[in-house]
Protein backbone atom coordinates (compact mmCIF):
# COMPACT_ATOMS: atom_id res chain seq x y z
CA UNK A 1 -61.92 28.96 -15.01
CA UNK A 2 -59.54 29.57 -11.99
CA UNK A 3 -60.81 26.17 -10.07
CA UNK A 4 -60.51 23.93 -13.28
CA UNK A 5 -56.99 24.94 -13.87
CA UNK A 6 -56.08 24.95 -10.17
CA UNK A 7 -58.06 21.33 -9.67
CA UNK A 8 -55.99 19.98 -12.67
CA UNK A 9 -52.57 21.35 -11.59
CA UNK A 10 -53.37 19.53 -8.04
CA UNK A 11 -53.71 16.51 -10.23
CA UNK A 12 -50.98 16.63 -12.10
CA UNK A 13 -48.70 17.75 -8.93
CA UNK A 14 -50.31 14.59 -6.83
CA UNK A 15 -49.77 12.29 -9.85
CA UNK A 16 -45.73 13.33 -9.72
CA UNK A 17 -45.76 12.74 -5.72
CA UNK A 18 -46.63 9.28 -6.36
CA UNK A 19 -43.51 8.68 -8.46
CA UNK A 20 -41.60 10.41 -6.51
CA UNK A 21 -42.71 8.76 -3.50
CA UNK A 22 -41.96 5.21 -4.99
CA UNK A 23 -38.27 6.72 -6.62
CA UNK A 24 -37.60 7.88 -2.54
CA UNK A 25 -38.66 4.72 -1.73
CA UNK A 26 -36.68 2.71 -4.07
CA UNK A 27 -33.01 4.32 -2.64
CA UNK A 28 -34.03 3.84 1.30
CA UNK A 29 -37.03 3.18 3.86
CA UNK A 30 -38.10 6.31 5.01
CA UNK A 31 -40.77 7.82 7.68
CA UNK A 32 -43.86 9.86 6.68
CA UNK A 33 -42.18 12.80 7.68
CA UNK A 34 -39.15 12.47 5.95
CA UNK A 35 -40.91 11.78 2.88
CA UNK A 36 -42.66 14.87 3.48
CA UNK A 37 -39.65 16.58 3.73
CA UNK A 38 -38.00 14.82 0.41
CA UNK A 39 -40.84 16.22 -1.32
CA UNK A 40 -41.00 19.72 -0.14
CA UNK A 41 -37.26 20.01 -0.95
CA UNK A 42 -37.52 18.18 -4.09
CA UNK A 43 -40.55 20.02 -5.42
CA UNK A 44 -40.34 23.73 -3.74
CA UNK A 45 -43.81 22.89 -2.86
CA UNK A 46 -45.31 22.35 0.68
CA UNK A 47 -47.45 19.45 0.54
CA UNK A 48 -50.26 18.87 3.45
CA UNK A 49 -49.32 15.97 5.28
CA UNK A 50 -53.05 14.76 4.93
CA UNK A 51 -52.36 14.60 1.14
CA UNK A 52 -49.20 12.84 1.30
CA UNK A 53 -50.41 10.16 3.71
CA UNK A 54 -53.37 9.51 2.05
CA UNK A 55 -51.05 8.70 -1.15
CA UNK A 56 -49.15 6.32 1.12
CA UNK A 57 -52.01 4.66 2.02
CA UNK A 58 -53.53 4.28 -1.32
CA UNK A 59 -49.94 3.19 -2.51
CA UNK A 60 -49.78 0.64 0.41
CA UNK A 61 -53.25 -0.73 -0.81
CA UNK A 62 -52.31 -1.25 -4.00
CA UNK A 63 -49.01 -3.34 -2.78
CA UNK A 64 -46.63 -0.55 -4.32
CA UNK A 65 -45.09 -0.13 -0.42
CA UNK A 66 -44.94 -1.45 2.60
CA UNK A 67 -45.03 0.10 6.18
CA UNK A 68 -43.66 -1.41 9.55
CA UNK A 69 -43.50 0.21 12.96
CA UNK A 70 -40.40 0.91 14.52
CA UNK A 71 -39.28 1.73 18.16
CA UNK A 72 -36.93 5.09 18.33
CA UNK A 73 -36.85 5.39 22.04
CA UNK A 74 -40.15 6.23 23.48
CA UNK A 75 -41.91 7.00 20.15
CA UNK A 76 -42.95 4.71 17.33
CA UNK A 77 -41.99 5.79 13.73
CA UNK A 78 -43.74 3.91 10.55
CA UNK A 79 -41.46 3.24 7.85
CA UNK A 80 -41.97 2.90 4.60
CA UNK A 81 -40.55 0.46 2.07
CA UNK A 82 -40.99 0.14 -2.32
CA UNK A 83 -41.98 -3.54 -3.05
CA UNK A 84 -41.11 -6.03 -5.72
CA UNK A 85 -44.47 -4.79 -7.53
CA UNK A 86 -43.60 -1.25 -6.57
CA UNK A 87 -39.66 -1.74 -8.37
CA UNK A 88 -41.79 -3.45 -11.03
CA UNK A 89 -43.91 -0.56 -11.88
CA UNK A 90 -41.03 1.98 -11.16
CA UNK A 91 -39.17 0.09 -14.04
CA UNK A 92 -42.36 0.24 -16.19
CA UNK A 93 -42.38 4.67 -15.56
CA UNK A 94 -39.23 4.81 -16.58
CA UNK A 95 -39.48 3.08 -19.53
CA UNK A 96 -43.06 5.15 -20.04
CA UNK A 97 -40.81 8.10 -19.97
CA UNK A 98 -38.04 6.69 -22.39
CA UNK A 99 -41.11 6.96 -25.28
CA UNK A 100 -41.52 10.13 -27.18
CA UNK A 101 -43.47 11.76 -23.76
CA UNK A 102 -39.62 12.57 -22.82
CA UNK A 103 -39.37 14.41 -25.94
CA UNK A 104 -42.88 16.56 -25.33
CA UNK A 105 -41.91 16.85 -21.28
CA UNK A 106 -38.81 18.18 -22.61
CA UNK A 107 -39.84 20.46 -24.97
CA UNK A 108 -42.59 21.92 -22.61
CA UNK A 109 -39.88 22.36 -20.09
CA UNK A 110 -37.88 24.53 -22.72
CA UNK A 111 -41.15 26.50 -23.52
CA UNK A 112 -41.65 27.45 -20.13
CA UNK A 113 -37.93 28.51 -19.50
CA UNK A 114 -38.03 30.39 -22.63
CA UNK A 115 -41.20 32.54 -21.33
C-alpha cells in the first residue's frame, strides 16, 4: 500500500512542477538550475534534477517553452522561455482553477491544517 500512495503523491507533486514551471516561466527566462532552485524554495521539496529536466523537455516538446543557449563567460547556460501556447494554456489553468476545484483544493487545504 506504501508504493501506491507514494507513486501517486510523485504524480500529483510532478503534475504541480509543471505549472509551476510554466507560472516561473511566464514572469522571466530562467536556467535549469534556477528553476530548480524556484522549485525547491517554492515547494520545501528537493526535486532531482533528472526529474525536473525531463519535465522541461517534455514541456519543450509539446511547444509550452522554449530553450536557447547563452554565453556567460566561458560556460554556456540554456534558458528557458513560456510560449504563446504555453501563456495560452497557463490562462486556461487558471481559469480550471477558478471552477468549483478551488473550492475542494481549498477545503482540503483547511482539512489538513485542521489535523
Amino acid at each position: 500500500m506504501a508504493e501506491i500512495e507514494e507513486e501517486l503523491i510523485k504524480s500529483i507533486i510532478r503534475g504541480f512542477n509543471r505549472m509551476i514551471i510554466l507560472w516561473l516561466l511566464s514572469r522571466e527566462p530562467m536556467s535549469g538550475y534556477k528553476i530548480l532552485k524556484s522549485l525547491r524554495e517554492i515547494t520545501g521539496q528537493t526535486p532531482h534534477s533528472g526529474v525536473v529536466y525531463s519535465l522541461l523537455y517534455e514541456l519543450e516538446a509539446k511547444g509550452l517553452i522554449a530553450s536557447s543557449w547563452t554565453q556567460r563567460g566561458r560556460r554556456r547556460i540554456n534558458y528557458y522561455s513560456i510560449t504563446d501556447k504555453g501563456l495560452a494554456f497557463l490562462s486556461r489553468l487558471r481559469e480550471f482553477f477558478k471552477t468549483p476545484v478551488r473550492e475542494v483544493l481549498e477545503n482540503l487545504l483547511g482539512e489538513v491544517d485542521n489535523l
